[in-house]
Protein backbone atom coordinates (compact mmCIF):
# COMPACT_ATOMS: atom_id res chain seq x y z
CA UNK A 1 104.89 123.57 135.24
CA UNK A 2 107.36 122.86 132.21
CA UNK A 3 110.60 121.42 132.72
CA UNK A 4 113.33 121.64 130.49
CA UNK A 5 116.63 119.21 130.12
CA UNK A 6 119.38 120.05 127.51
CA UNK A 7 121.88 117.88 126.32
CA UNK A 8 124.35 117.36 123.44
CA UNK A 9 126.75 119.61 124.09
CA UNK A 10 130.73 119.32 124.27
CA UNK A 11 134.09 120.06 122.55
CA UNK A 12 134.61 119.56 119.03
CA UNK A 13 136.70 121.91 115.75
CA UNK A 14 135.87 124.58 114.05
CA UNK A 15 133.44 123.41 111.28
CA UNK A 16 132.56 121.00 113.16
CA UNK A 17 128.80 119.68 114.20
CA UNK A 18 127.20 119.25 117.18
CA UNK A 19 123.46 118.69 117.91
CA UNK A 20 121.64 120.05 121.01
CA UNK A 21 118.33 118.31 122.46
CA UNK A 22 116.01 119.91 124.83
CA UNK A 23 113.62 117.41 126.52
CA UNK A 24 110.48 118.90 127.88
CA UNK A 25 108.48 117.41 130.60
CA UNK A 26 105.75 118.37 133.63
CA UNK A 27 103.68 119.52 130.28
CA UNK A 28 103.14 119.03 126.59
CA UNK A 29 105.35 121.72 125.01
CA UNK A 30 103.17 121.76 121.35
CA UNK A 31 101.58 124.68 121.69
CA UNK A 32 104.69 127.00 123.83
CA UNK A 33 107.82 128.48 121.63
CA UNK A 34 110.67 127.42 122.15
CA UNK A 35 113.85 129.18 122.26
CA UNK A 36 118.01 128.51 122.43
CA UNK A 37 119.66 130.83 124.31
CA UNK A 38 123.76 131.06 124.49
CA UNK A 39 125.87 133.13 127.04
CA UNK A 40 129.65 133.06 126.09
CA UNK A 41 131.73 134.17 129.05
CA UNK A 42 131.75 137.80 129.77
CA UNK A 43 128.89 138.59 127.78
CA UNK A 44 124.69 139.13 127.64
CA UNK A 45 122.88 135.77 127.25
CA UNK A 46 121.61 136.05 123.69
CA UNK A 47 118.48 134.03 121.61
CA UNK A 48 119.94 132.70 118.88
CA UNK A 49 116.71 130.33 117.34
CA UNK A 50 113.62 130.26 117.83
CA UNK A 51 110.74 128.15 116.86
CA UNK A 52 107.10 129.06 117.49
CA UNK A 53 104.10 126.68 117.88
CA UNK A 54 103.12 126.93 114.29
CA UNK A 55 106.67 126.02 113.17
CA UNK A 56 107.66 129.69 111.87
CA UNK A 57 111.83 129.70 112.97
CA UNK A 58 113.32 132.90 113.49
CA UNK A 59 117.61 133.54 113.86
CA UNK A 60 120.09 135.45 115.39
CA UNK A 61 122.08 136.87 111.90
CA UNK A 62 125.30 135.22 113.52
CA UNK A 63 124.36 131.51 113.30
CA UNK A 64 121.84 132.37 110.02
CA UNK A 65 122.50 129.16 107.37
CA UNK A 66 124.79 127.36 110.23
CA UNK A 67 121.95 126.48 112.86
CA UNK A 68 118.67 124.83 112.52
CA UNK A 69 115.99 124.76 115.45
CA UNK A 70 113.55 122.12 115.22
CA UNK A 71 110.77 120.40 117.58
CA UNK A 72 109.17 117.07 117.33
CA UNK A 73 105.98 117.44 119.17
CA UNK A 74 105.75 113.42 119.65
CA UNK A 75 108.77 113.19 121.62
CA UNK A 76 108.22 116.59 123.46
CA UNK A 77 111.86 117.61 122.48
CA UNK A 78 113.28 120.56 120.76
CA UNK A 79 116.79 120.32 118.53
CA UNK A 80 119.24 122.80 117.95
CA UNK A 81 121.72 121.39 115.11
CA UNK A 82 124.88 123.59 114.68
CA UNK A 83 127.00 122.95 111.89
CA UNK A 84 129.95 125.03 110.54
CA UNK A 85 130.70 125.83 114.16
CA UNK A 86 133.51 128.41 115.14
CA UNK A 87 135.07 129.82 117.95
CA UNK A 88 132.75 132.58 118.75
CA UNK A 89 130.18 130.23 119.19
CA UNK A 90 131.50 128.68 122.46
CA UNK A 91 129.14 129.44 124.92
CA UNK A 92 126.63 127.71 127.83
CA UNK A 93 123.22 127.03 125.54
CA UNK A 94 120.10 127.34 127.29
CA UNK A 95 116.93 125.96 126.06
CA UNK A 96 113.51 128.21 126.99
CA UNK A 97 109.74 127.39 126.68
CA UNK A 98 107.75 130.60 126.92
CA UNK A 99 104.12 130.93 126.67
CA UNK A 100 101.35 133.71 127.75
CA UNK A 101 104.85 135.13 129.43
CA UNK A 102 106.02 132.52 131.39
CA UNK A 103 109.07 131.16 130.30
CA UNK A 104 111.03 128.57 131.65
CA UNK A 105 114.58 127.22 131.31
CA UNK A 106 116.94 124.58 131.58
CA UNK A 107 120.59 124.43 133.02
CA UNK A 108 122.21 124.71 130.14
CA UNK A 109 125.14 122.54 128.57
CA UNK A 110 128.25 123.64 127.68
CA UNK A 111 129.55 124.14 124.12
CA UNK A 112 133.38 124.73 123.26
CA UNK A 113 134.65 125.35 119.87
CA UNK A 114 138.28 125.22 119.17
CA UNK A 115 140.25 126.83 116.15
């Protein structure tokens, strides 16, 4: 069983940075992808990165050039870094580890972008 902490989030500008971890424990996370998930209120929860176990990154057009996923396998972790950030991106981020499909997820942290 895989759990899944995130952290980093909070309140900052638009065009402003933040940097989201997601610390995996229970099991080695190398060989699962690993997703970030948002939910803004009143709306779908959405993927918007994803990195698989071979390192191939896939993004949500929205966030495309803005947001890079990354993983260090030593540390068992998983990064979201979000730069340019703007209002539509407030949201609740979720990170995800999925493999053979079983997915798990975190709690979420909260993200707030003001203009």
């Amino acid at each position: 069983q895989v759990q899944v902490v995130e952290s980093g989030g909070g309140s900052v500008q638009s065009g402003g940075s933040l940097r989201l971890s997601c610390a995996a424990s229970g099991s080695s996370v190398v060989s699962y992808g690993m997703n970030w998930y948002r939910q803004a209120p009143g709306k779908e929860r959405e993927v918007v990165a994803t990195i698989m176990h071979d390192d191939r990154t896939h993004y949500v057009e929205s966030v495309e050039g803005r947001f890079t996923i990354s993983r260090d396998n030593a540390k068992n972790t998983v990064y979201l870094q979000m730069n340019n950030l703007e209002p539509e991106d407030t949201a609740v981020y979720y990170c995800n580890a999925g493999r053979n499909n079983f997915y798990y997820w975190g709690q979420g942290t909260q993200v707030t972008v003001s203009s």
